[in-house]
PDB file of N, CA and C in Angstrom:
ATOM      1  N   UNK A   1     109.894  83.003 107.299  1.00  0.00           N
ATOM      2  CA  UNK A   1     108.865  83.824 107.873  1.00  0.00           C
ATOM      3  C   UNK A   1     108.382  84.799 106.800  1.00  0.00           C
ATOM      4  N   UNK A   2     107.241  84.558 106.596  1.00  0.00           N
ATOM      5  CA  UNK A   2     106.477  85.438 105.150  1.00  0.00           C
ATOM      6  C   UNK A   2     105.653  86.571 106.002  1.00  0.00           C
ATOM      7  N   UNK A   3     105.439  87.428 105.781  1.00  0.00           N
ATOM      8  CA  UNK A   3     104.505  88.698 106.441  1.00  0.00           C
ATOM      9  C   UNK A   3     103.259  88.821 105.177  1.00  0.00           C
ATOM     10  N   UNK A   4     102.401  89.559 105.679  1.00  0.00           N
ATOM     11  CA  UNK A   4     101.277  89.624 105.096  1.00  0.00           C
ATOM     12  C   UNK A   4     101.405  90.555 103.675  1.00  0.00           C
ATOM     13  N   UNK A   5     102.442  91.473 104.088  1.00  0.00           N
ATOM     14  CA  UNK A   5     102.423  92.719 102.727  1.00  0.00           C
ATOM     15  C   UNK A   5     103.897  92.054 101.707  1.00  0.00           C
ATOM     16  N   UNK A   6     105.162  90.920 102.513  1.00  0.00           N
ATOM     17  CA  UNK A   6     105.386  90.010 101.170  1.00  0.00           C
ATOM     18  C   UNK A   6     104.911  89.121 100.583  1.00  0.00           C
ATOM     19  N   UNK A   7     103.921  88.424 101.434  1.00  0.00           N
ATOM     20  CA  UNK A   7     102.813  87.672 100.515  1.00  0.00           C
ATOM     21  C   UNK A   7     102.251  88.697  99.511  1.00  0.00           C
ATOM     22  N   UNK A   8     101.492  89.881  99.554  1.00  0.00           N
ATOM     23  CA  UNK A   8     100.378  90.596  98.866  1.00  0.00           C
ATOM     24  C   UNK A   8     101.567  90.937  97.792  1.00  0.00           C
ATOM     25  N   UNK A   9     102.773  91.439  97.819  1.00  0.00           N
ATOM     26  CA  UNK A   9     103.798  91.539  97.258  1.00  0.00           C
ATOM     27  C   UNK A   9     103.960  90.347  96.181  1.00  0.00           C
ATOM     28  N   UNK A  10     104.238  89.409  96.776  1.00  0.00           N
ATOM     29  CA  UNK A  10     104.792  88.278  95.311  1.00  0.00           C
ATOM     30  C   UNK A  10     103.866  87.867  94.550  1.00  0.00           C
ATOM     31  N   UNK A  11     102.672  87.885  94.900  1.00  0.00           N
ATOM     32  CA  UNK A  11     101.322  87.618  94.318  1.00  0.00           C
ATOM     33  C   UNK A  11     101.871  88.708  93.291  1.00  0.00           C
ATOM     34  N   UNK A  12     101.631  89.834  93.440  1.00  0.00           N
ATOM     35  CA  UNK A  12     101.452  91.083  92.235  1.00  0.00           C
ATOM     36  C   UNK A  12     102.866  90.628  91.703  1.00  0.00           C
ATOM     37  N   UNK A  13     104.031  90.939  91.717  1.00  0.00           N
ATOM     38  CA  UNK A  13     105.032  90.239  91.128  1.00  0.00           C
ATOM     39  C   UNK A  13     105.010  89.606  90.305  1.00  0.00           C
ATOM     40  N   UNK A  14     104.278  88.163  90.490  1.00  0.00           N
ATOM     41  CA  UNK A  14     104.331  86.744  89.817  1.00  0.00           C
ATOM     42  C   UNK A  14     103.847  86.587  88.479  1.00  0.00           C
ATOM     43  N   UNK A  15     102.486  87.649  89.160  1.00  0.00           N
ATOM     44  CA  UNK A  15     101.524  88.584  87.965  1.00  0.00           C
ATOM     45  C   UNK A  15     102.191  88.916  87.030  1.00  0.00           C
ATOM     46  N   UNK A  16     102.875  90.273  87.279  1.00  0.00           N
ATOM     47  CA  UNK A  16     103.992  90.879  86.173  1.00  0.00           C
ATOM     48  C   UNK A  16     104.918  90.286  85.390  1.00  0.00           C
ATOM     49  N   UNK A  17     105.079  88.973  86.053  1.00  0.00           N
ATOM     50  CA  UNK A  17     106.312  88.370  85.708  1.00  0.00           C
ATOM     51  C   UNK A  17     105.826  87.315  84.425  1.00  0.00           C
ATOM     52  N   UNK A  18     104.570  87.065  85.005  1.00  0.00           N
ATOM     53  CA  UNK A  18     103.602  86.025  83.749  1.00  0.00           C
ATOM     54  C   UNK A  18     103.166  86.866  82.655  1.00  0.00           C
ATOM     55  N   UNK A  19     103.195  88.304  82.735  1.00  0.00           N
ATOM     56  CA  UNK A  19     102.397  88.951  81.998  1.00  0.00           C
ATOM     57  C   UNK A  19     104.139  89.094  81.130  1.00  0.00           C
ATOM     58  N   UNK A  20     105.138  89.501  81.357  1.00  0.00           N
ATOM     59  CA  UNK A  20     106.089  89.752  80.867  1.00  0.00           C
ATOM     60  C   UNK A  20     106.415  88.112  79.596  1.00  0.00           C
ATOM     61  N   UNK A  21     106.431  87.242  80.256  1.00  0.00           N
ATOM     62  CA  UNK A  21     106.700  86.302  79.826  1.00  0.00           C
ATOM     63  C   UNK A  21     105.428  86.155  78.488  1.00  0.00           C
ATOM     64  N   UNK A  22     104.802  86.668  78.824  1.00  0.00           N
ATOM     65  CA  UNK A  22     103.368  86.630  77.464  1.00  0.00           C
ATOM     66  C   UNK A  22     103.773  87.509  76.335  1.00  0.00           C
ATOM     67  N   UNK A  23     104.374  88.741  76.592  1.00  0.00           N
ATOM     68  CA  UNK A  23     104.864  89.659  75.734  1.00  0.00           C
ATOM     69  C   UNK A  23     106.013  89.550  75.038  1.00  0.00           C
ATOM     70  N   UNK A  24     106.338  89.271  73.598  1.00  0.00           N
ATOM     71  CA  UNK A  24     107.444  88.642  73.246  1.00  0.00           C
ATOM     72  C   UNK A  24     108.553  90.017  73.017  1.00  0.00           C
ATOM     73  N   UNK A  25     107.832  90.934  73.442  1.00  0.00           N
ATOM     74  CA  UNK A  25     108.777  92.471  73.203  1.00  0.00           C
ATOM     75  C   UNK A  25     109.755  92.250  75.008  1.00  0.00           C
ATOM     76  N   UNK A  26     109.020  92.251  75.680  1.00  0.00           N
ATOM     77  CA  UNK A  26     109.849  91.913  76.690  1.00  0.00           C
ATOM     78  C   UNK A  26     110.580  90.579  76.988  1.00  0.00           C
ATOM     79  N   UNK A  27     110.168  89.622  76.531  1.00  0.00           N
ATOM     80  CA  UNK A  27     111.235  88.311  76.453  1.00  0.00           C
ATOM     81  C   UNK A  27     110.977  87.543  75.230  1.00  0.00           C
ATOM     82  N   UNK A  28     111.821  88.070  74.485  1.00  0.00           N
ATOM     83  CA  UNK A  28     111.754  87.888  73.067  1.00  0.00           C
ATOM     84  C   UNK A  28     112.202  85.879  72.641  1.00  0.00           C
ATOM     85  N   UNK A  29     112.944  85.324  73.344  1.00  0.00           N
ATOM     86  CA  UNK A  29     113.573  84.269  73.605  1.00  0.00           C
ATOM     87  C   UNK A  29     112.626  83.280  74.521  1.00  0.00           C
ATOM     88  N   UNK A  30     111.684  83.739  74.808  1.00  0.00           N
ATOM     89  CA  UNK A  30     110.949  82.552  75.471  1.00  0.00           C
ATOM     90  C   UNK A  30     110.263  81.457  74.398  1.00  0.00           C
ATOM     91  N   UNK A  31     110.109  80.550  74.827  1.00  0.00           N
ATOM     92  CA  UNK A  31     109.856  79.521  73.998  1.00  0.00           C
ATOM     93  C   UNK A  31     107.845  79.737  73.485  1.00  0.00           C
ATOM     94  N   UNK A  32     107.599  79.251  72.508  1.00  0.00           N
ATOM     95  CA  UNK A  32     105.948  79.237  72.264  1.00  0.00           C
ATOM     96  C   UNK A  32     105.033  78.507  73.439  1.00  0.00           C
ATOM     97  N   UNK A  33     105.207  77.090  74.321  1.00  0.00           N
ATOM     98  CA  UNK A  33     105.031  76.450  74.919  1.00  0.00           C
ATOM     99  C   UNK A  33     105.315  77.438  76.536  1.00  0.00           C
ATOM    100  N   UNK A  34     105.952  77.917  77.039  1.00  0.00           N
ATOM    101  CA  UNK A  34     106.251  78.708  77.911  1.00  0.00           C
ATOM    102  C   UNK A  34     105.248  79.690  78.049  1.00  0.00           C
ATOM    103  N   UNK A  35     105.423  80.468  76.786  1.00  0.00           N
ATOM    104  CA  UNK A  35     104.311  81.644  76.406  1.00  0.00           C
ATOM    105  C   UNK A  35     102.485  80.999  77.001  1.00  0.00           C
ATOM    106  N   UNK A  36     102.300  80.147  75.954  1.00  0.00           N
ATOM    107  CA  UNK A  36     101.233  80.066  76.173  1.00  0.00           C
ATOM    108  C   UNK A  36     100.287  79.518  77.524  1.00  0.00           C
ATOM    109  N   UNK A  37     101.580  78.850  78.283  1.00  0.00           N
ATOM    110  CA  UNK A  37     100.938  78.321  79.693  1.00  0.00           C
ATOM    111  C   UNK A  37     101.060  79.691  80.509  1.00  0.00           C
ATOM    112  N   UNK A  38     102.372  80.098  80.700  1.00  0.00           N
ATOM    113  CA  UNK A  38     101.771  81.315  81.312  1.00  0.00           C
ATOM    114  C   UNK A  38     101.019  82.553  80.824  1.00  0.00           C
ATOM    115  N   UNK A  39     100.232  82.314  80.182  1.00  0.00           N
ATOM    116  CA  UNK A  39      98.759  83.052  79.018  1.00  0.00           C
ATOM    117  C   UNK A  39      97.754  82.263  80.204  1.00  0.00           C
ATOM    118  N   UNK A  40      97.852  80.776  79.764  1.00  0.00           N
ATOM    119  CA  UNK A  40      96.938  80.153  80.377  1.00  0.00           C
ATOM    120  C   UNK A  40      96.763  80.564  81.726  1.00  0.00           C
ATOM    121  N   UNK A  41      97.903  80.304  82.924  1.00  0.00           N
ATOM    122  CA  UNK A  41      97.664  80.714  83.714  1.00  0.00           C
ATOM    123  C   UNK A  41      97.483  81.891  84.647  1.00  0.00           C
ATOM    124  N   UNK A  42      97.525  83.120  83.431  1.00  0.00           N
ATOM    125  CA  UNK A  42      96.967  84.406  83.716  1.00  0.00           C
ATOM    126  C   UNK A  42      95.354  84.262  84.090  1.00  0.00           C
ATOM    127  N   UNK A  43      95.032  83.645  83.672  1.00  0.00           N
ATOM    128  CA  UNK A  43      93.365  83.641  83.055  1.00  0.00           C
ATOM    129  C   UNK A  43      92.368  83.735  84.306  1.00  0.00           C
ATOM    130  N   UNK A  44      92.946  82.991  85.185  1.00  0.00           N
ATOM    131  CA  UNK A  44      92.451  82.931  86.634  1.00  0.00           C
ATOM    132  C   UNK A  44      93.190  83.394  87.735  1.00  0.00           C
ATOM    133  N   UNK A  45      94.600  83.940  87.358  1.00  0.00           N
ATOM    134  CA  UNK A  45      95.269  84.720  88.447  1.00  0.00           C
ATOM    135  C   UNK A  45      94.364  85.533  88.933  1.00  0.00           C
ATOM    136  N   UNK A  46      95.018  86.098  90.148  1.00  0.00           N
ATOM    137  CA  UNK A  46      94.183  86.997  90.925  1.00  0.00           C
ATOM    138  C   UNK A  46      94.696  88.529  90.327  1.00  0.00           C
ATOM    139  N   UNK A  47      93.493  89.615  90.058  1.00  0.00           N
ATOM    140  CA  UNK A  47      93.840  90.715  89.777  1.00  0.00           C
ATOM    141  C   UNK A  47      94.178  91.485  91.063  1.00  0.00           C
ATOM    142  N   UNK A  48      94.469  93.203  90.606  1.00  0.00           N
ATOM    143  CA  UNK A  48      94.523  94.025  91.360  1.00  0.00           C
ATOM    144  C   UNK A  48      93.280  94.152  92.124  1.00  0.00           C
ATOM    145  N   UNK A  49      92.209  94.218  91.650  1.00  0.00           N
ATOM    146  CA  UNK A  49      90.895  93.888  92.506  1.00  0.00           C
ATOM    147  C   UNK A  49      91.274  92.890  93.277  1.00  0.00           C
ATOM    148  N   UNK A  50      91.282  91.415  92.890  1.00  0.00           N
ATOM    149  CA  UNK A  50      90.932  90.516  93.874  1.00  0.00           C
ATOM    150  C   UNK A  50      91.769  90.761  95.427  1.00  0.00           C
ATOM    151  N   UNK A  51      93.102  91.159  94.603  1.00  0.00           N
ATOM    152  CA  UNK A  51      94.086  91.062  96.007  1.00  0.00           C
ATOM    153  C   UNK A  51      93.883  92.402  96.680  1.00  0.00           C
ATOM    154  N   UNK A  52      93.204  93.193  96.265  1.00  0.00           N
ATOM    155  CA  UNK A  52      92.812  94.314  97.108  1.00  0.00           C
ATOM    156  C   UNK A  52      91.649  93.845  98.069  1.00  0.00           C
ATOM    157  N   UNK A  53      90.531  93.501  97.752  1.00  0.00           N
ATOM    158  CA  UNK A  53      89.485  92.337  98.408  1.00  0.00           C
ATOM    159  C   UNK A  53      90.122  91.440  99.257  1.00  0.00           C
ATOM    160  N   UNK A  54      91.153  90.587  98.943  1.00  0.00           N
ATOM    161  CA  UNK A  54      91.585  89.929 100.077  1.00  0.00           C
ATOM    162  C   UNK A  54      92.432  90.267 100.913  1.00  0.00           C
ATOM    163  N   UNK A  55      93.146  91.192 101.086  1.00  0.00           N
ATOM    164  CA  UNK A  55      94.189  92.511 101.438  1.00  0.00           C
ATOM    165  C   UNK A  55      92.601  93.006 102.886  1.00  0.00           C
ATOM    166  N   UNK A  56      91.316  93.347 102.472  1.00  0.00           N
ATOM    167  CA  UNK A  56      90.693  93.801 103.040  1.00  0.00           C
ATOM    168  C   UNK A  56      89.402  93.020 103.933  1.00  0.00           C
ATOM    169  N   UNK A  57      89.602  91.298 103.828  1.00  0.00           N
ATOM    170  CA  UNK A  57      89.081  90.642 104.046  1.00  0.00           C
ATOM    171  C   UNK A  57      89.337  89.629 104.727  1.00  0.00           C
ATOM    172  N   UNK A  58      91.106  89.369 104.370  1.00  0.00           N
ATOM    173  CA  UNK A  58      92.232  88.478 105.363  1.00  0.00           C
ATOM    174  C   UNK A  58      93.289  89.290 105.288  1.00  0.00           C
ATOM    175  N   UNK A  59      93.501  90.722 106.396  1.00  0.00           N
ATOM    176  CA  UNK A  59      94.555  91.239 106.452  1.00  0.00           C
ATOM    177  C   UNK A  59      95.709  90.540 107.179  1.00  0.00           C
ATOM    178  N   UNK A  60      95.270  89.479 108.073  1.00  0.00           N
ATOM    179  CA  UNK A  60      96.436  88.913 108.296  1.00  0.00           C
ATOM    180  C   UNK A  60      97.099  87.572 107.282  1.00  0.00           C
ATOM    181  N   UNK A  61      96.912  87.359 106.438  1.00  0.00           N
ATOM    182  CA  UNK A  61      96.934  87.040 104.943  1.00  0.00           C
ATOM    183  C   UNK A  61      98.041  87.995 104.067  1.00  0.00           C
ATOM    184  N   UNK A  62      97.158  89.137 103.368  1.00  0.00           N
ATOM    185  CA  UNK A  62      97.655  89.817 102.539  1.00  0.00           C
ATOM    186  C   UNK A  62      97.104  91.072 102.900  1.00  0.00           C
ATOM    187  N   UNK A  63      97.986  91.959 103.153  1.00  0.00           N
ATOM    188  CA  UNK A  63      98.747  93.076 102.997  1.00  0.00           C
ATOM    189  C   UNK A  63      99.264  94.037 102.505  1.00  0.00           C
ATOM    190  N   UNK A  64      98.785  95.307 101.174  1.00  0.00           N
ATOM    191  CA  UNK A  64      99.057  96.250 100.433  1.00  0.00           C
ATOM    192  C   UNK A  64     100.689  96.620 101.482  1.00  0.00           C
ATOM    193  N   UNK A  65     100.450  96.867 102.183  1.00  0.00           N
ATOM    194  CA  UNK A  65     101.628  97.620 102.981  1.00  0.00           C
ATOM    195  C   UNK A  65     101.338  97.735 104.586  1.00  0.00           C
ATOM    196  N   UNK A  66     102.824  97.367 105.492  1.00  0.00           N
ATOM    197  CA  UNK A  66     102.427  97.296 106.550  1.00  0.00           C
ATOM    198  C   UNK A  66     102.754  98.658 107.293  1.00  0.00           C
ATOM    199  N   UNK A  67     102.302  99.207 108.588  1.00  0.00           N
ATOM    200  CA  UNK A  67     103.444 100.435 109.038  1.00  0.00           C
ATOM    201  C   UNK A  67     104.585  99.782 109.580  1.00  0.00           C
ATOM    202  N   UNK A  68     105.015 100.733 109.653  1.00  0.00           N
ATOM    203  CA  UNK A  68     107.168 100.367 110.209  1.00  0.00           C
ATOM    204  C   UNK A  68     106.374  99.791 111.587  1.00  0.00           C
ATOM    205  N   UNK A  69     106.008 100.240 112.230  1.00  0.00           N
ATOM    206  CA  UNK A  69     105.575  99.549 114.169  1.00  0.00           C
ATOM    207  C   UNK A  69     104.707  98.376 113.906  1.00  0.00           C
ATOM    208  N   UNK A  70     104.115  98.009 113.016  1.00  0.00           N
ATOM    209  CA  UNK A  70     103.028  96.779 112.938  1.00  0.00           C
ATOM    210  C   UNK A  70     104.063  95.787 112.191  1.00  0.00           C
ATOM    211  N   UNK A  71     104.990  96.112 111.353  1.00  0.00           N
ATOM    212  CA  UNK A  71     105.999  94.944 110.625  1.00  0.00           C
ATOM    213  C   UNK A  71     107.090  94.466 112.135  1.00  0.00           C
ATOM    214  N   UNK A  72     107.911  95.748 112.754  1.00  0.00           N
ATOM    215  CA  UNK A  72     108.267  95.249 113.927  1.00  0.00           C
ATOM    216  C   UNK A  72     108.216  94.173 114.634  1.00  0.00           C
ATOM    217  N   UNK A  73     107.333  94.802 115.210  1.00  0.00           N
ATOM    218  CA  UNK A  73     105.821  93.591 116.552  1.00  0.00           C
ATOM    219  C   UNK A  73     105.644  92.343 115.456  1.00  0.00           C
ATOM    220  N   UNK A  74     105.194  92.372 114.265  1.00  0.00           N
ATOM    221  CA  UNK A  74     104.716  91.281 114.174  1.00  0.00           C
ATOM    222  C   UNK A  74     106.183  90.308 113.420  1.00  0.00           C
ATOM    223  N   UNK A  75     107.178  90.819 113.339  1.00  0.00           N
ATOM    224  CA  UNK A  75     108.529  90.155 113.027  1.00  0.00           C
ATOM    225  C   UNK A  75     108.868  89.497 114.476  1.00  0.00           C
ATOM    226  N   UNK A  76     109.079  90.517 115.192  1.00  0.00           N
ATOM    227  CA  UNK A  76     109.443  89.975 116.770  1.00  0.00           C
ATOM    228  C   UNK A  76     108.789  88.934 117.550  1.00  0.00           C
ATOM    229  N   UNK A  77     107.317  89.116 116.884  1.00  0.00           N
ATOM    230  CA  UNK A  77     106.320  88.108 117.151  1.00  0.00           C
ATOM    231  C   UNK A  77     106.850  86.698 116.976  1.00  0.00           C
ATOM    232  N   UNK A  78     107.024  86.628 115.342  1.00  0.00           N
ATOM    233  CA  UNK A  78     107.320  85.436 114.804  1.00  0.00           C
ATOM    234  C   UNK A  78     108.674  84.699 115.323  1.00  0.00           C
ATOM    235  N   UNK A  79     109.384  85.215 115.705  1.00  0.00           N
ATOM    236  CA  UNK A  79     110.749  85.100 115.809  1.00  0.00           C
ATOM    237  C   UNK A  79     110.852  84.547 118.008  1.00  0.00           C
ATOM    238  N   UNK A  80     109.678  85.317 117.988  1.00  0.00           N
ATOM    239  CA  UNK A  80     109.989  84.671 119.325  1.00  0.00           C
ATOM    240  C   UNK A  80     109.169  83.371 119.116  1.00  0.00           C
ATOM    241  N   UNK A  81     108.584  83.280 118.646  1.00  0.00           N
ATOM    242  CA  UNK A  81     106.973  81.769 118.372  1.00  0.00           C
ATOM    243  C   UNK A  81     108.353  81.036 117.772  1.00  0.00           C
ATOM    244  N   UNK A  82     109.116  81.009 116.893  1.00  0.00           N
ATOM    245  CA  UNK A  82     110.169  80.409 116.071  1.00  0.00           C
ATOM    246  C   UNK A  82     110.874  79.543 117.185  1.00  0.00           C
ATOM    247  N   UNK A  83     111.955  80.877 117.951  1.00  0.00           N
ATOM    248  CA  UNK A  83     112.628  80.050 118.946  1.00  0.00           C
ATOM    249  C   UNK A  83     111.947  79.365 120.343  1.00  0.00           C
ATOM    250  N   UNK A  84     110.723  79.530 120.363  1.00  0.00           N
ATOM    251  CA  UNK A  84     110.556  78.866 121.499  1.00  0.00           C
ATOM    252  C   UNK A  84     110.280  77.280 120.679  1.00  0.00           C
ATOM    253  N   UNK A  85     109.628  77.237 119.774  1.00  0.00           N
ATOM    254  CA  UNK A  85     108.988  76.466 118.684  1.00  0.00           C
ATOM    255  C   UNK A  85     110.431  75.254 118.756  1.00  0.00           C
ATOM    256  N   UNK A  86     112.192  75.860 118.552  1.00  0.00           N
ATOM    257  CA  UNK A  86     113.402  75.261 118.190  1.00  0.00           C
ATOM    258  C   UNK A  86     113.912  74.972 119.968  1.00  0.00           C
ATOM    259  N   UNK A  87     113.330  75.721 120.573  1.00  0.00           N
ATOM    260  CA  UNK A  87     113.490  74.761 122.112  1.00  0.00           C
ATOM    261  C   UNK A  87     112.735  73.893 122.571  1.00  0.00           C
ATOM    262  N   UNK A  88     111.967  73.918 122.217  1.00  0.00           N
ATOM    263  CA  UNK A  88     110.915  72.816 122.376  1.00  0.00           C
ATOM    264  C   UNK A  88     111.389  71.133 121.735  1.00  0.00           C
ATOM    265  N   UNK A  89     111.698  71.813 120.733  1.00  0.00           N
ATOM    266  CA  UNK A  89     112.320  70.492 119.636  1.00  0.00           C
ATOM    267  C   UNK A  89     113.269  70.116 120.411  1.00  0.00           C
ATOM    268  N   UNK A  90     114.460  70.919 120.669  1.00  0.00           N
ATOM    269  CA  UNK A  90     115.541  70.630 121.275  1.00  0.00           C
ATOM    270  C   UNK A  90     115.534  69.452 122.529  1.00  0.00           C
ATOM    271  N   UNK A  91     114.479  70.318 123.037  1.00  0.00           N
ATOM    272  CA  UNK A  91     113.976  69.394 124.250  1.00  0.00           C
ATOM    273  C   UNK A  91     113.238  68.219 124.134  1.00  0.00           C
ATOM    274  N   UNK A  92     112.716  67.974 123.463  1.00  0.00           N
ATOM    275  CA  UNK A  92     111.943  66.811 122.872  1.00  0.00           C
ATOM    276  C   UNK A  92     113.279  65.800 122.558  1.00  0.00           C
ATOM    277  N   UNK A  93     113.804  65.981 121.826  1.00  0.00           N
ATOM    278  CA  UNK A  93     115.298  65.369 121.422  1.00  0.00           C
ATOM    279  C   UNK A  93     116.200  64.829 122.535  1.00  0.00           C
ATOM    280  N   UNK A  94     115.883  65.668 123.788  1.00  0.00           N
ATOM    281  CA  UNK A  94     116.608  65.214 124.967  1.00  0.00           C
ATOM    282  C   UNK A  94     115.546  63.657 125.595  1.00  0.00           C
ATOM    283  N   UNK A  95     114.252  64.191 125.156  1.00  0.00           N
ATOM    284  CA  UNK A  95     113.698  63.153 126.025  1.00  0.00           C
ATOM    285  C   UNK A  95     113.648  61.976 125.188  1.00  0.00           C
ATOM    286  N   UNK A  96     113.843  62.121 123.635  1.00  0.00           N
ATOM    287  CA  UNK A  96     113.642  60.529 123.279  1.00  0.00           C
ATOM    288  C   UNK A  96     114.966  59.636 123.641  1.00  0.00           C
ATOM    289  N   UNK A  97     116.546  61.108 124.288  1.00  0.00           N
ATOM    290  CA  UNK A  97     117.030  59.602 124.091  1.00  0.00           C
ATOM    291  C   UNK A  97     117.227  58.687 125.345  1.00  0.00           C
TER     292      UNK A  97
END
Protein backbone atom coordinates (compact mmCIF):
# COMPACT_ATOMS: atom_id res chain seq x y z
CA UNK A 1 0.00 0.00 0.00
CA UNK A 2 1.83 3.24 -1.37
CA UNK A 3 0.13 6.69 -0.20
CA UNK A 4 0.34 9.69 -2.21
CA UNK A 5 3.13 11.72 -0.06
CA UNK A 6 5.45 8.09 -0.26
CA UNK A 7 5.05 8.11 -3.77
CA UNK A 8 5.94 12.16 -4.00
CA UNK A 9 8.67 10.98 -1.48
CA UNK A 10 10.65 8.27 -3.52
CA UNK A 11 10.36 10.18 -6.64
CA UNK A 12 12.55 13.07 -4.87
CA UNK A 13 14.76 10.37 -3.28
CA UNK A 14 15.56 8.45 -6.46
CA UNK A 15 16.44 11.96 -7.72
CA UNK A 16 19.10 12.44 -5.01
CA UNK A 17 20.18 9.17 -5.21
CA UNK A 18 20.96 9.51 -9.20
CA UNK A 19 22.36 12.79 -8.61
CA UNK A 20 24.72 11.25 -5.86
CA UNK A 21 25.71 8.48 -8.02
CA UNK A 22 26.81 11.29 -10.79
CA UNK A 23 29.12 12.92 -8.26
CA UNK A 24 32.27 10.98 -7.88
CA UNK A 25 32.99 13.00 -4.43
CA UNK A 26 30.05 11.25 -3.05
CA UNK A 27 30.54 7.72 -4.54
CA UNK A 28 33.87 7.70 -5.45
CA UNK A 29 33.78 3.74 -6.44
CA UNK A 30 31.04 3.78 -8.84
CA UNK A 31 31.88 2.48 -12.03
CA UNK A 32 32.15 5.09 -15.42
CA UNK A 33 29.19 3.10 -17.13
CA UNK A 34 26.93 3.44 -13.92
CA UNK A 35 27.84 7.16 -13.75
CA UNK A 36 26.92 7.98 -16.99
CA UNK A 37 23.42 6.21 -17.32
CA UNK A 38 22.36 7.61 -14.30
CA UNK A 39 23.58 11.26 -15.89
CA UNK A 40 21.52 10.00 -18.67
CA UNK A 41 18.67 9.33 -16.83
CA UNK A 42 18.64 12.54 -14.87
CA UNK A 43 17.98 14.39 -18.05
CA UNK A 44 14.27 13.77 -18.11
CA UNK A 45 13.63 12.97 -14.45
CA UNK A 46 11.07 14.90 -12.97
CA UNK A 47 12.24 18.11 -11.08
CA UNK A 48 11.17 19.86 -7.96
CA UNK A 49 8.85 21.85 -10.22
CA UNK A 50 7.39 19.05 -12.03
CA UNK A 51 6.50 17.05 -8.87
CA UNK A 52 5.21 20.09 -7.27
CA UNK A 53 2.75 20.49 -10.50
CA UNK A 54 1.76 17.04 -10.16
CA UNK A 55 1.52 17.05 -6.26
CA UNK A 56 -1.10 19.95 -7.35
CA UNK A 57 -2.78 18.43 -10.26
CA UNK A 58 -3.06 14.55 -9.13
CA UNK A 59 -3.13 14.93 -5.38
CA UNK A 60 -4.35 11.65 -5.09
CA UNK A 61 -1.14 10.56 -6.96
CA UNK A 62 1.52 12.62 -5.33
CA UNK A 63 1.64 14.28 -2.28
CA UNK A 64 4.34 16.93 -0.71
CA UNK A 65 2.90 15.84 2.71
CA UNK A 66 -0.19 14.42 4.09
CA UNK A 67 -2.00 15.65 7.60
CA UNK A 68 -1.83 13.01 10.46
CA UNK A 69 -6.14 12.67 9.97
CA UNK A 70 -6.01 12.46 6.02
CA UNK A 71 -2.93 9.62 6.19
CA UNK A 72 -5.24 7.79 8.92
CA UNK A 73 -8.63 7.62 6.89
CA UNK A 74 -6.91 7.04 3.91
CA UNK A 75 -4.59 3.98 5.46
CA UNK A 76 -7.80 2.56 7.06
CA UNK A 77 -9.33 3.09 3.78
CA UNK A 78 -6.94 0.89 2.02
CA UNK A 79 -6.73 -1.73 4.46
CA UNK A 80 -10.31 -2.23 4.67
CA UNK A 81 -10.61 -2.29 0.39
CA UNK A 82 -7.44 -4.92 1.03
CA UNK A 83 -9.32 -7.29 3.32
CA UNK A 84 -12.49 -7.33 1.85
CA UNK A 85 -10.52 -7.60 -1.64
CA UNK A 86 -8.62 -11.22 0.47
CA UNK A 87 -12.29 -12.38 1.34
CA UNK A 88 -13.53 -12.24 -1.65
CA UNK A 89 -10.61 -14.36 -3.02
CA UNK A 90 -11.04 -16.62 -0.22
CA UNK A 91 -14.44 -17.10 -1.26
CA UNK A 92 -13.99 -17.48 -4.77
CA UNK A 93 -11.56 -20.43 -3.83
CA UNK A 94 -14.45 -22.04 -2.00
CA UNK A 95 -16.55 -21.92 -5.06
CA UNK A 96 -14.14 -23.33 -7.64
CA UNK A 97 -13.80 -26.34 -5.68
Amino acid sequence: MTLPDERYRAVVQTRRFLMDLCNSQHTPRVPKLIRDTARSMLRHYPSDWDMNRAAEGAPEVFQERMEDLHRFVATGVRATADNEAAELNSLQGYKDM
